[in-house]
N, C-alpha and C. Protein backbone atom coordinates (compact mmCIF):
# COMPACT_ATOMS: atom_id res chain seq x y z
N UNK A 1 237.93 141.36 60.23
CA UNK A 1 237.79 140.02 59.73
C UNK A 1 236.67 139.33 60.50
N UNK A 2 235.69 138.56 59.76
CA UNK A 2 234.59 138.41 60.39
C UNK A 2 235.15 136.62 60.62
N UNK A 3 234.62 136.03 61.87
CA UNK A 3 234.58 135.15 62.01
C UNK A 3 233.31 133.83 61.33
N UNK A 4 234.08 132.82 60.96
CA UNK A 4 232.98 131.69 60.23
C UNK A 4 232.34 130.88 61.03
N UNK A 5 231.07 130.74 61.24
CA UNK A 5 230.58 129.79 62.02
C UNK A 5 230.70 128.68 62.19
N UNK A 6 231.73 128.19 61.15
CA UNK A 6 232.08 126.72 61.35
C UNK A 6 233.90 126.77 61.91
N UNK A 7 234.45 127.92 62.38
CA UNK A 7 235.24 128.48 62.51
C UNK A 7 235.46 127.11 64.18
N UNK A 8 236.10 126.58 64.44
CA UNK A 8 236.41 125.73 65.58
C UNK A 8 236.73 126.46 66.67
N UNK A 9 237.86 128.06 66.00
CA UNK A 9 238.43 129.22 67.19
C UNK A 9 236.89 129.70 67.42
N UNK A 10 236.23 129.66 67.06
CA UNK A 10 234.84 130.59 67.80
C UNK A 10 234.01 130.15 68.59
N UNK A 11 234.43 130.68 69.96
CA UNK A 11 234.25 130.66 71.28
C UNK A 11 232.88 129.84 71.51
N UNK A 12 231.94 130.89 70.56
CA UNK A 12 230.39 130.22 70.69
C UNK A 12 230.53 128.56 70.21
N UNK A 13 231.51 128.21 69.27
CA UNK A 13 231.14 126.63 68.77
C UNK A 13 231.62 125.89 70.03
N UNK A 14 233.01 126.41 70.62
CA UNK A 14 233.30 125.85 71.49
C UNK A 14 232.18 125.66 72.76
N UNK A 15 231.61 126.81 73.18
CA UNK A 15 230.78 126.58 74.00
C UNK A 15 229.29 125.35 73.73
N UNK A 16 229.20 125.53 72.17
CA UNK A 16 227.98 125.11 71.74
C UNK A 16 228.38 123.21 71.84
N UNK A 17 229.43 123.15 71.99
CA UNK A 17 229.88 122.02 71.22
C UNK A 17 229.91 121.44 72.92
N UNK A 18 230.09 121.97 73.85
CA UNK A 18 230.60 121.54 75.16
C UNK A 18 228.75 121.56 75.84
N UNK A 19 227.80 122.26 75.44
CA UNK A 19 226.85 122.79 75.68
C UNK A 19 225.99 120.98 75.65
N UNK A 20 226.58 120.51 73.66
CA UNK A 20 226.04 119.39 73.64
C UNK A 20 226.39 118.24 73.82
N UNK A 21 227.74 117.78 74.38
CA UNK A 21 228.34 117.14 75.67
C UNK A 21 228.15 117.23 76.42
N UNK A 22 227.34 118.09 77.13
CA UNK A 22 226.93 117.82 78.84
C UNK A 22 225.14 117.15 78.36
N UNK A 23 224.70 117.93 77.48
CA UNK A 23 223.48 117.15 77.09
C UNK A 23 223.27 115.56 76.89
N UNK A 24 224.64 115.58 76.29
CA UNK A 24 224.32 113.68 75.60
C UNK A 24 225.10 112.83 77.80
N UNK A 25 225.74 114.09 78.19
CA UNK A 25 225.79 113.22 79.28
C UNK A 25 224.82 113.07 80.11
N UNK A 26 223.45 114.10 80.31
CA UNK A 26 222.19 114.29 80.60
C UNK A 26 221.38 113.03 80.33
N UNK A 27 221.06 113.45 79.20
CA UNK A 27 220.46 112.03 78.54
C UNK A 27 221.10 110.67 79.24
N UNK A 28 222.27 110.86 79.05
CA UNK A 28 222.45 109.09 79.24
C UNK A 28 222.27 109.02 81.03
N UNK A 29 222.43 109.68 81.90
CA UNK A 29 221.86 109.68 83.51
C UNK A 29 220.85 109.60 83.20
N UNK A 30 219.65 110.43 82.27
CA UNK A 30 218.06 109.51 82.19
C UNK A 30 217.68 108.09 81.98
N UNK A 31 218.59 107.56 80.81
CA UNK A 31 218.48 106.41 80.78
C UNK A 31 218.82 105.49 81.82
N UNK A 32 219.82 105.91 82.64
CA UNK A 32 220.35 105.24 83.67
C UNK A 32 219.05 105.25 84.74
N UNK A 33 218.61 106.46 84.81
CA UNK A 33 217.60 106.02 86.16
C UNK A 33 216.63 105.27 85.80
N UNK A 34 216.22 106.20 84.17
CA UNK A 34 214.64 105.07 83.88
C UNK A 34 215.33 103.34 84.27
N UNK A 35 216.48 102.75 83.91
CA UNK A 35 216.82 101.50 84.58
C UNK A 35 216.64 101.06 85.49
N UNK A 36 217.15 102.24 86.41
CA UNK A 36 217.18 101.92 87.79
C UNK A 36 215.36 102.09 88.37
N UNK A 37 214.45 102.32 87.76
CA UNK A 37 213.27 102.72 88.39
C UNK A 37 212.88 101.28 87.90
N UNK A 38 212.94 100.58 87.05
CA UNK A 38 212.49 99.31 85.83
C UNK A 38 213.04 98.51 87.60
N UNK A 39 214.35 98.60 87.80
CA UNK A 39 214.77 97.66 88.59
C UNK A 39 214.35 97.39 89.66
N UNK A 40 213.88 99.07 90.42
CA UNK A 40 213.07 98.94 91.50
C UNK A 40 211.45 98.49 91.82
N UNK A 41 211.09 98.62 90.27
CA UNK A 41 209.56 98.13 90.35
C UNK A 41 209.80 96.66 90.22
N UNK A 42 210.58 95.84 89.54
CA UNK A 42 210.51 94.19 89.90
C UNK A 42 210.63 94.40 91.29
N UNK A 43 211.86 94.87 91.74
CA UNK A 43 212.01 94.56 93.12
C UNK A 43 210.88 94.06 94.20
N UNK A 44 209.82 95.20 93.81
CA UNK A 44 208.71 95.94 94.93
C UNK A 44 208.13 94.91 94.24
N UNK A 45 207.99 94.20 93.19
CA UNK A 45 207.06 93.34 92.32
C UNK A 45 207.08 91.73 93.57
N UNK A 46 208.69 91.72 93.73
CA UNK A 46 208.81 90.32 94.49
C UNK A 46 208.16 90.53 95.94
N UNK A 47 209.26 91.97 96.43
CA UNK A 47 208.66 92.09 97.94
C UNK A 47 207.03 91.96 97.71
N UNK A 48 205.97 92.23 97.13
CA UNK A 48 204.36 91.85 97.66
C UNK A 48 204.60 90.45 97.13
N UNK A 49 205.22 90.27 96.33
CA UNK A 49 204.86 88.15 96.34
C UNK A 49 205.29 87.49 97.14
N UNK A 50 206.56 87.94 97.82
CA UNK A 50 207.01 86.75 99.24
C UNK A 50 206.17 87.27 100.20
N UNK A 51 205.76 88.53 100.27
CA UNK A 51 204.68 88.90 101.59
C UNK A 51 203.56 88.18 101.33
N UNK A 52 202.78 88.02 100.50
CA UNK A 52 202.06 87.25 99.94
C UNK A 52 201.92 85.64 100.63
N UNK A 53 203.19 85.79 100.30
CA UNK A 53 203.55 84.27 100.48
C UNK A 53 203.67 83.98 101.99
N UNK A 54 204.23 85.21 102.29
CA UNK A 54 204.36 85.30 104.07
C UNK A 54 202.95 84.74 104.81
N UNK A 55 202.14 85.81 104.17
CA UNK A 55 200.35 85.68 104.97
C UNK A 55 200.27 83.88 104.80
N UNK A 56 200.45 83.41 103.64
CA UNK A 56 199.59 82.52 103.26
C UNK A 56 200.15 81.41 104.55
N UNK A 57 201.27 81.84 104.29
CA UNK A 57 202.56 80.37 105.30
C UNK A 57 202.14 80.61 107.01
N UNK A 58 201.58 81.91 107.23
CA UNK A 58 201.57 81.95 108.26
C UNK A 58 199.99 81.39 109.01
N UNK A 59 199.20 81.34 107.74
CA UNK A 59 197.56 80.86 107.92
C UNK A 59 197.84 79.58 108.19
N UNK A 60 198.81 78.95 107.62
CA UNK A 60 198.63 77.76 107.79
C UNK A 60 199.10 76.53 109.48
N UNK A 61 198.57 75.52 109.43
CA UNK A 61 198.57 74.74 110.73
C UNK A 61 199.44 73.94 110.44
N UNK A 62 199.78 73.19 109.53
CA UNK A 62 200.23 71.89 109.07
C UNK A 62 201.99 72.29 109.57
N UNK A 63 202.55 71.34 109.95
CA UNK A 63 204.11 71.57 109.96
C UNK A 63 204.75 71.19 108.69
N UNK A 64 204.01 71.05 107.74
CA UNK A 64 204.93 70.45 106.35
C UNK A 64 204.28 71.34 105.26
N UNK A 65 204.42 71.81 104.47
CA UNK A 65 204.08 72.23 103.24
C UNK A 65 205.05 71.37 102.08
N UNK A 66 204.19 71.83 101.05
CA UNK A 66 204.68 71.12 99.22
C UNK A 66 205.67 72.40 98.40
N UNK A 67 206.40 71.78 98.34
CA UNK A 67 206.96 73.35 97.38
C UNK A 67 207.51 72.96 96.33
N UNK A 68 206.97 73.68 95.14
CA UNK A 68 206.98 73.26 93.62
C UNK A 68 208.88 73.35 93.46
N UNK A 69 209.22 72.62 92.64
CA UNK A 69 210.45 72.74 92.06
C UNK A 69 210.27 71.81 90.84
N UNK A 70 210.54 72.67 89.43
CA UNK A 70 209.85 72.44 88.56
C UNK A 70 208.51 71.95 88.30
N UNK A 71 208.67 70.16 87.66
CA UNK A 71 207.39 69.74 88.00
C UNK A 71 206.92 68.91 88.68
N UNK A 72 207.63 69.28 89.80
CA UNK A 72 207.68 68.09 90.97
C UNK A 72 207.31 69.00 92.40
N UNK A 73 207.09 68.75 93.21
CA UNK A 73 206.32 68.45 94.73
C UNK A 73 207.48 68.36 95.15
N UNK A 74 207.86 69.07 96.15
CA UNK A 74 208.96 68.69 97.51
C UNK A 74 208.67 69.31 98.64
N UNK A 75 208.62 68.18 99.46
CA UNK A 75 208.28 68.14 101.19
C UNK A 75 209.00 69.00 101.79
N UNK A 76 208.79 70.59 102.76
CA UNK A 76 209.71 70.79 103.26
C UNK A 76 208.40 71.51 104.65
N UNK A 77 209.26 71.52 105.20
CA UNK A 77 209.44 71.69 106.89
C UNK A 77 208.51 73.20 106.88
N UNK A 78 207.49 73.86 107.36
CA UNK A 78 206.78 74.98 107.70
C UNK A 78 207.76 75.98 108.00
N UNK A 79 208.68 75.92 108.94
CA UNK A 79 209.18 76.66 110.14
C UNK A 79 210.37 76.64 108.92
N UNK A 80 210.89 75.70 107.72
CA UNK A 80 211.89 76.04 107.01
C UNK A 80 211.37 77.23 105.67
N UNK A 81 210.47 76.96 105.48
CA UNK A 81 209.86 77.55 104.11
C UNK A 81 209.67 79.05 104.71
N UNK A 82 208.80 79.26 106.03
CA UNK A 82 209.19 80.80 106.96
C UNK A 82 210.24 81.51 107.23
N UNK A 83 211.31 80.57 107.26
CA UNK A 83 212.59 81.11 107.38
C UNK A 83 213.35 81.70 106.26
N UNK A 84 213.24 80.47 104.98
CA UNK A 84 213.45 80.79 103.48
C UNK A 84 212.95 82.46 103.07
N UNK A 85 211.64 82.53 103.20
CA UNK A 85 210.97 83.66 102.97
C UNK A 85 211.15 84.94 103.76
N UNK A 86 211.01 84.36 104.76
CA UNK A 86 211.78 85.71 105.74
C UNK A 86 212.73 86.64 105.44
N UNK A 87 213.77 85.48 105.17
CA UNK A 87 215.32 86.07 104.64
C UNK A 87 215.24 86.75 103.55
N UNK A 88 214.61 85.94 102.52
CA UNK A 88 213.90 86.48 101.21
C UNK A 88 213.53 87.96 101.07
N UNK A 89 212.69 88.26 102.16
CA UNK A 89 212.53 89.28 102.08
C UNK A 89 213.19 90.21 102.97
N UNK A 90 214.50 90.23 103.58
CA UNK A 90 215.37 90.52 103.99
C UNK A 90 216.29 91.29 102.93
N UNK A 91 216.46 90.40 102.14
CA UNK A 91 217.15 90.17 100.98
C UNK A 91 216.74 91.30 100.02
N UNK A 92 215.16 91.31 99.60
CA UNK A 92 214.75 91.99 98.49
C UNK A 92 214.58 93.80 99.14
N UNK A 93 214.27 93.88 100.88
CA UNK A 93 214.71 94.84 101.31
C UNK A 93 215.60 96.04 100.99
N UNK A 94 216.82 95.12 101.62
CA UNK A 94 218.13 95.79 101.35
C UNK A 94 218.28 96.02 99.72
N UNK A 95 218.35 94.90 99.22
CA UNK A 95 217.84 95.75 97.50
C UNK A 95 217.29 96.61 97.45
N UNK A 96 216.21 96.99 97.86
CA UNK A 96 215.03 97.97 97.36
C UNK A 96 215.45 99.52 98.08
N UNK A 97 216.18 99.12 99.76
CA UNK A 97 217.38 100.45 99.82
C UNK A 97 219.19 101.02 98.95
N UNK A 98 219.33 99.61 98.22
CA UNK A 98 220.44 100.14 97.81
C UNK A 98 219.89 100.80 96.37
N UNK A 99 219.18 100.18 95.63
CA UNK A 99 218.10 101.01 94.18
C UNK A 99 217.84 102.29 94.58
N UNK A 100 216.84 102.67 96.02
CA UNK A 100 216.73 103.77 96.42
C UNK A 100 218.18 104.69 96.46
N UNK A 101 218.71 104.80 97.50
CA UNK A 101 219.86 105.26 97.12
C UNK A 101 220.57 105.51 96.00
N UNK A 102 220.92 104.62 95.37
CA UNK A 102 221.08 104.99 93.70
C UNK A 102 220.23 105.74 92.69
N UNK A 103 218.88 105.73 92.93
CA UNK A 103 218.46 106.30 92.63
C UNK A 103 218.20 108.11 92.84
N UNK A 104 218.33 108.40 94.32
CA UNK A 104 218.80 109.17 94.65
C UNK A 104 219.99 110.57 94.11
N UNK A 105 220.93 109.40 94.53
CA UNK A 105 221.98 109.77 93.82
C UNK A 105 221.87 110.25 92.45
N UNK A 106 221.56 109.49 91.44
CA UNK A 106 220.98 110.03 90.37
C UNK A 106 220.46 110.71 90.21
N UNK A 107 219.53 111.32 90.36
CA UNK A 107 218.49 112.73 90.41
C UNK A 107 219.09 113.74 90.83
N UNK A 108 219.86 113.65 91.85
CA UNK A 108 220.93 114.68 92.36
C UNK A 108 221.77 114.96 90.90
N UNK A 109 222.91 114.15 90.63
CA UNK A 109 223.25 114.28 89.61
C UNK A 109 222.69 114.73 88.55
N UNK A 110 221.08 114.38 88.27
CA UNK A 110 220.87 115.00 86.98
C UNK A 110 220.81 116.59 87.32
N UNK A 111 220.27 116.80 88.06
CA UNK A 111 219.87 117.79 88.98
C UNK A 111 221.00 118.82 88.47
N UNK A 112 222.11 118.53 89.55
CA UNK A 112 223.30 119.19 89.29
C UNK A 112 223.99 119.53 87.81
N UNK A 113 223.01 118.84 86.61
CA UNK A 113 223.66 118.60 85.28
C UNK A 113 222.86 119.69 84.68
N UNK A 114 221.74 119.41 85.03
CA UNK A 114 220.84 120.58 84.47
C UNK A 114 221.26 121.81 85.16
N UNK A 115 221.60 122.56 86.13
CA UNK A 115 222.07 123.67 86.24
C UNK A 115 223.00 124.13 85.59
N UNK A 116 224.15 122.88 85.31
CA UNK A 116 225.24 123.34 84.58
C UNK A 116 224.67 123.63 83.06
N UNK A 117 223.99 122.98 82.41
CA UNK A 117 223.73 122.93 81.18
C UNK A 117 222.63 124.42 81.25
N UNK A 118 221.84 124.51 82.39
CA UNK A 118 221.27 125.72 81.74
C UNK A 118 221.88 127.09 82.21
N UNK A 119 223.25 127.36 82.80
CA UNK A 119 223.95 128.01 83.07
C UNK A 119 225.01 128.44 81.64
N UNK A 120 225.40 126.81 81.56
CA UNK A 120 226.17 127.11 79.61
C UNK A 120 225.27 127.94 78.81
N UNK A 121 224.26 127.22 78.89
CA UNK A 121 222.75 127.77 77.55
C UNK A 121 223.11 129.43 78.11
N UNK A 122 222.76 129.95 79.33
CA UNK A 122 223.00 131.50 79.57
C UNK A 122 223.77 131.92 79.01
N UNK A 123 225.22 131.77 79.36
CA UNK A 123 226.46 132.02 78.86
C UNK A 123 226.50 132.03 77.28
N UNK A 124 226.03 131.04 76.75
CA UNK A 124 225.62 130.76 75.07
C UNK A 124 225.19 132.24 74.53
N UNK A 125 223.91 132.49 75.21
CA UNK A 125 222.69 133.59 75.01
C UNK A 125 223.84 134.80 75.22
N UNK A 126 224.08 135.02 76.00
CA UNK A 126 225.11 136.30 76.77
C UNK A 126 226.26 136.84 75.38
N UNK A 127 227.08 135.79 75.27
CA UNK A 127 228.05 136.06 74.03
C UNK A 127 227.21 135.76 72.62
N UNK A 128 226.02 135.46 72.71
CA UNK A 128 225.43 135.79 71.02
C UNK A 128 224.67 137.10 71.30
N UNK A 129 224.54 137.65 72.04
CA UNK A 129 224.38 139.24 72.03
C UNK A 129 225.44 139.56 72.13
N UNK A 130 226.24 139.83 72.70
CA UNK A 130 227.63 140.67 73.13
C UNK A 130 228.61 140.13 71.23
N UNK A 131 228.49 139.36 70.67
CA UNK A 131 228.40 139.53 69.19
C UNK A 131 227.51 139.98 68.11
N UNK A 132 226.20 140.03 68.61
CA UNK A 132 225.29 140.91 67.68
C UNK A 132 225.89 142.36 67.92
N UNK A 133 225.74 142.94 69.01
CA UNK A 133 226.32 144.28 69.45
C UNK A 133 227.72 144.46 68.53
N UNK A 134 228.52 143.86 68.68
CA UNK A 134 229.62 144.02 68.12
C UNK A 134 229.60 144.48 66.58
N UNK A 135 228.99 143.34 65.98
CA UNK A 135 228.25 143.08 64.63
C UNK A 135 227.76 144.55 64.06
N UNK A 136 226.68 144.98 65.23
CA UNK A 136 225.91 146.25 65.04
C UNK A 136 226.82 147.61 65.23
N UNK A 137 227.64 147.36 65.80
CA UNK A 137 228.70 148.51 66.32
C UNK A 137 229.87 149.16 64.89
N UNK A 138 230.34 147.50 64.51
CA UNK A 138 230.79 147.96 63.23
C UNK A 138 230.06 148.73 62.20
N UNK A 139 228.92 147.96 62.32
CA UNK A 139 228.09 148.40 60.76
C UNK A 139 227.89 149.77 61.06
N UNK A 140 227.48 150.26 62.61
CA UNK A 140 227.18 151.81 62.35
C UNK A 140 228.53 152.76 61.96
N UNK A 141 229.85 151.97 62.51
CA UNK A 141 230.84 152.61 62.14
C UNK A 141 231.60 152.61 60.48
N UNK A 142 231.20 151.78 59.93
CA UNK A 142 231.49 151.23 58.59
C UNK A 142 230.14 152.91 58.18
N UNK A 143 229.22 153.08 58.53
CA UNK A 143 228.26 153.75 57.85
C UNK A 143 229.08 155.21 58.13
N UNK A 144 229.21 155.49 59.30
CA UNK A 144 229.39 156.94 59.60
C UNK A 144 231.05 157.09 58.95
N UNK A 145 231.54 156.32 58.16
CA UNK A 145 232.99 156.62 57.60
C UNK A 145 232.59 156.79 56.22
């Protein structure tokens, strides 16, 4: 009795079917990092603008600077606006190591996904010969009867 390819008991669908469940879980860890890379380039986008901002605050002599809030001018303190920014970039730091890390992590994971998936794909290949053979084994025996 020959088995149907749409047969659910046949091993290969099962495998094929599990083959493209680890794929769609592949895919979606890509999408996840391309995120996480989107997230880390704003990041790195702010860290050079408060550094930026660092040089400029630090050129300066005056103990007061202007700092926009909306469309208005507000007076604040040199030594406060250095501090603001400082932290700031304290702040966007540790962001830019916890993204790293996650990111990390991720690649590992895909990493580890793709072995599995091209280990299934083997296994796939392995039992669609070891059924051609079979296939071929009958037919010579179907002939020599």
């Amino acid at each position: 009795m020959a088995t149907s390819a749409s047969d659910p008991n046949n091993p290969g669908n099962t495998l094929a079917s599990a083959v493209d469940a680890e794929i769609a879980k592949f895919r979606e860890l890509q999408e996840q990092l391309h995120g996480i890379r989107g997230d880390l380039q704003v990041v790195m986008g702010q860290q050079t603008e408060n550094e930026m901002v660092q040089t400029e605050l630090n050129l300066l002599k005056d103990d007061v600077v202007y700092k926009r809030v909306g469309p208005v001018l507000v007076r604040q303190e040199l030594d406060d606006a250095k501090e603001t920014v400082s932290k700031r970039l304290e702040f966007i730091s540790k962001e830019q190591d916890k993204l790293k890390a996650k990111m990390s992590a991720m690649e590992k994971q895909l990493d580890e996904k793709g072995r599995k998936i091209a280990g299934m794909q083997t296994d796939m290949q392995r039992m669609t010969a070891q059924a051609v053979q079979a296939i071929q084994q009958q037919h010579t025996q179907q002939k020599a009867s």
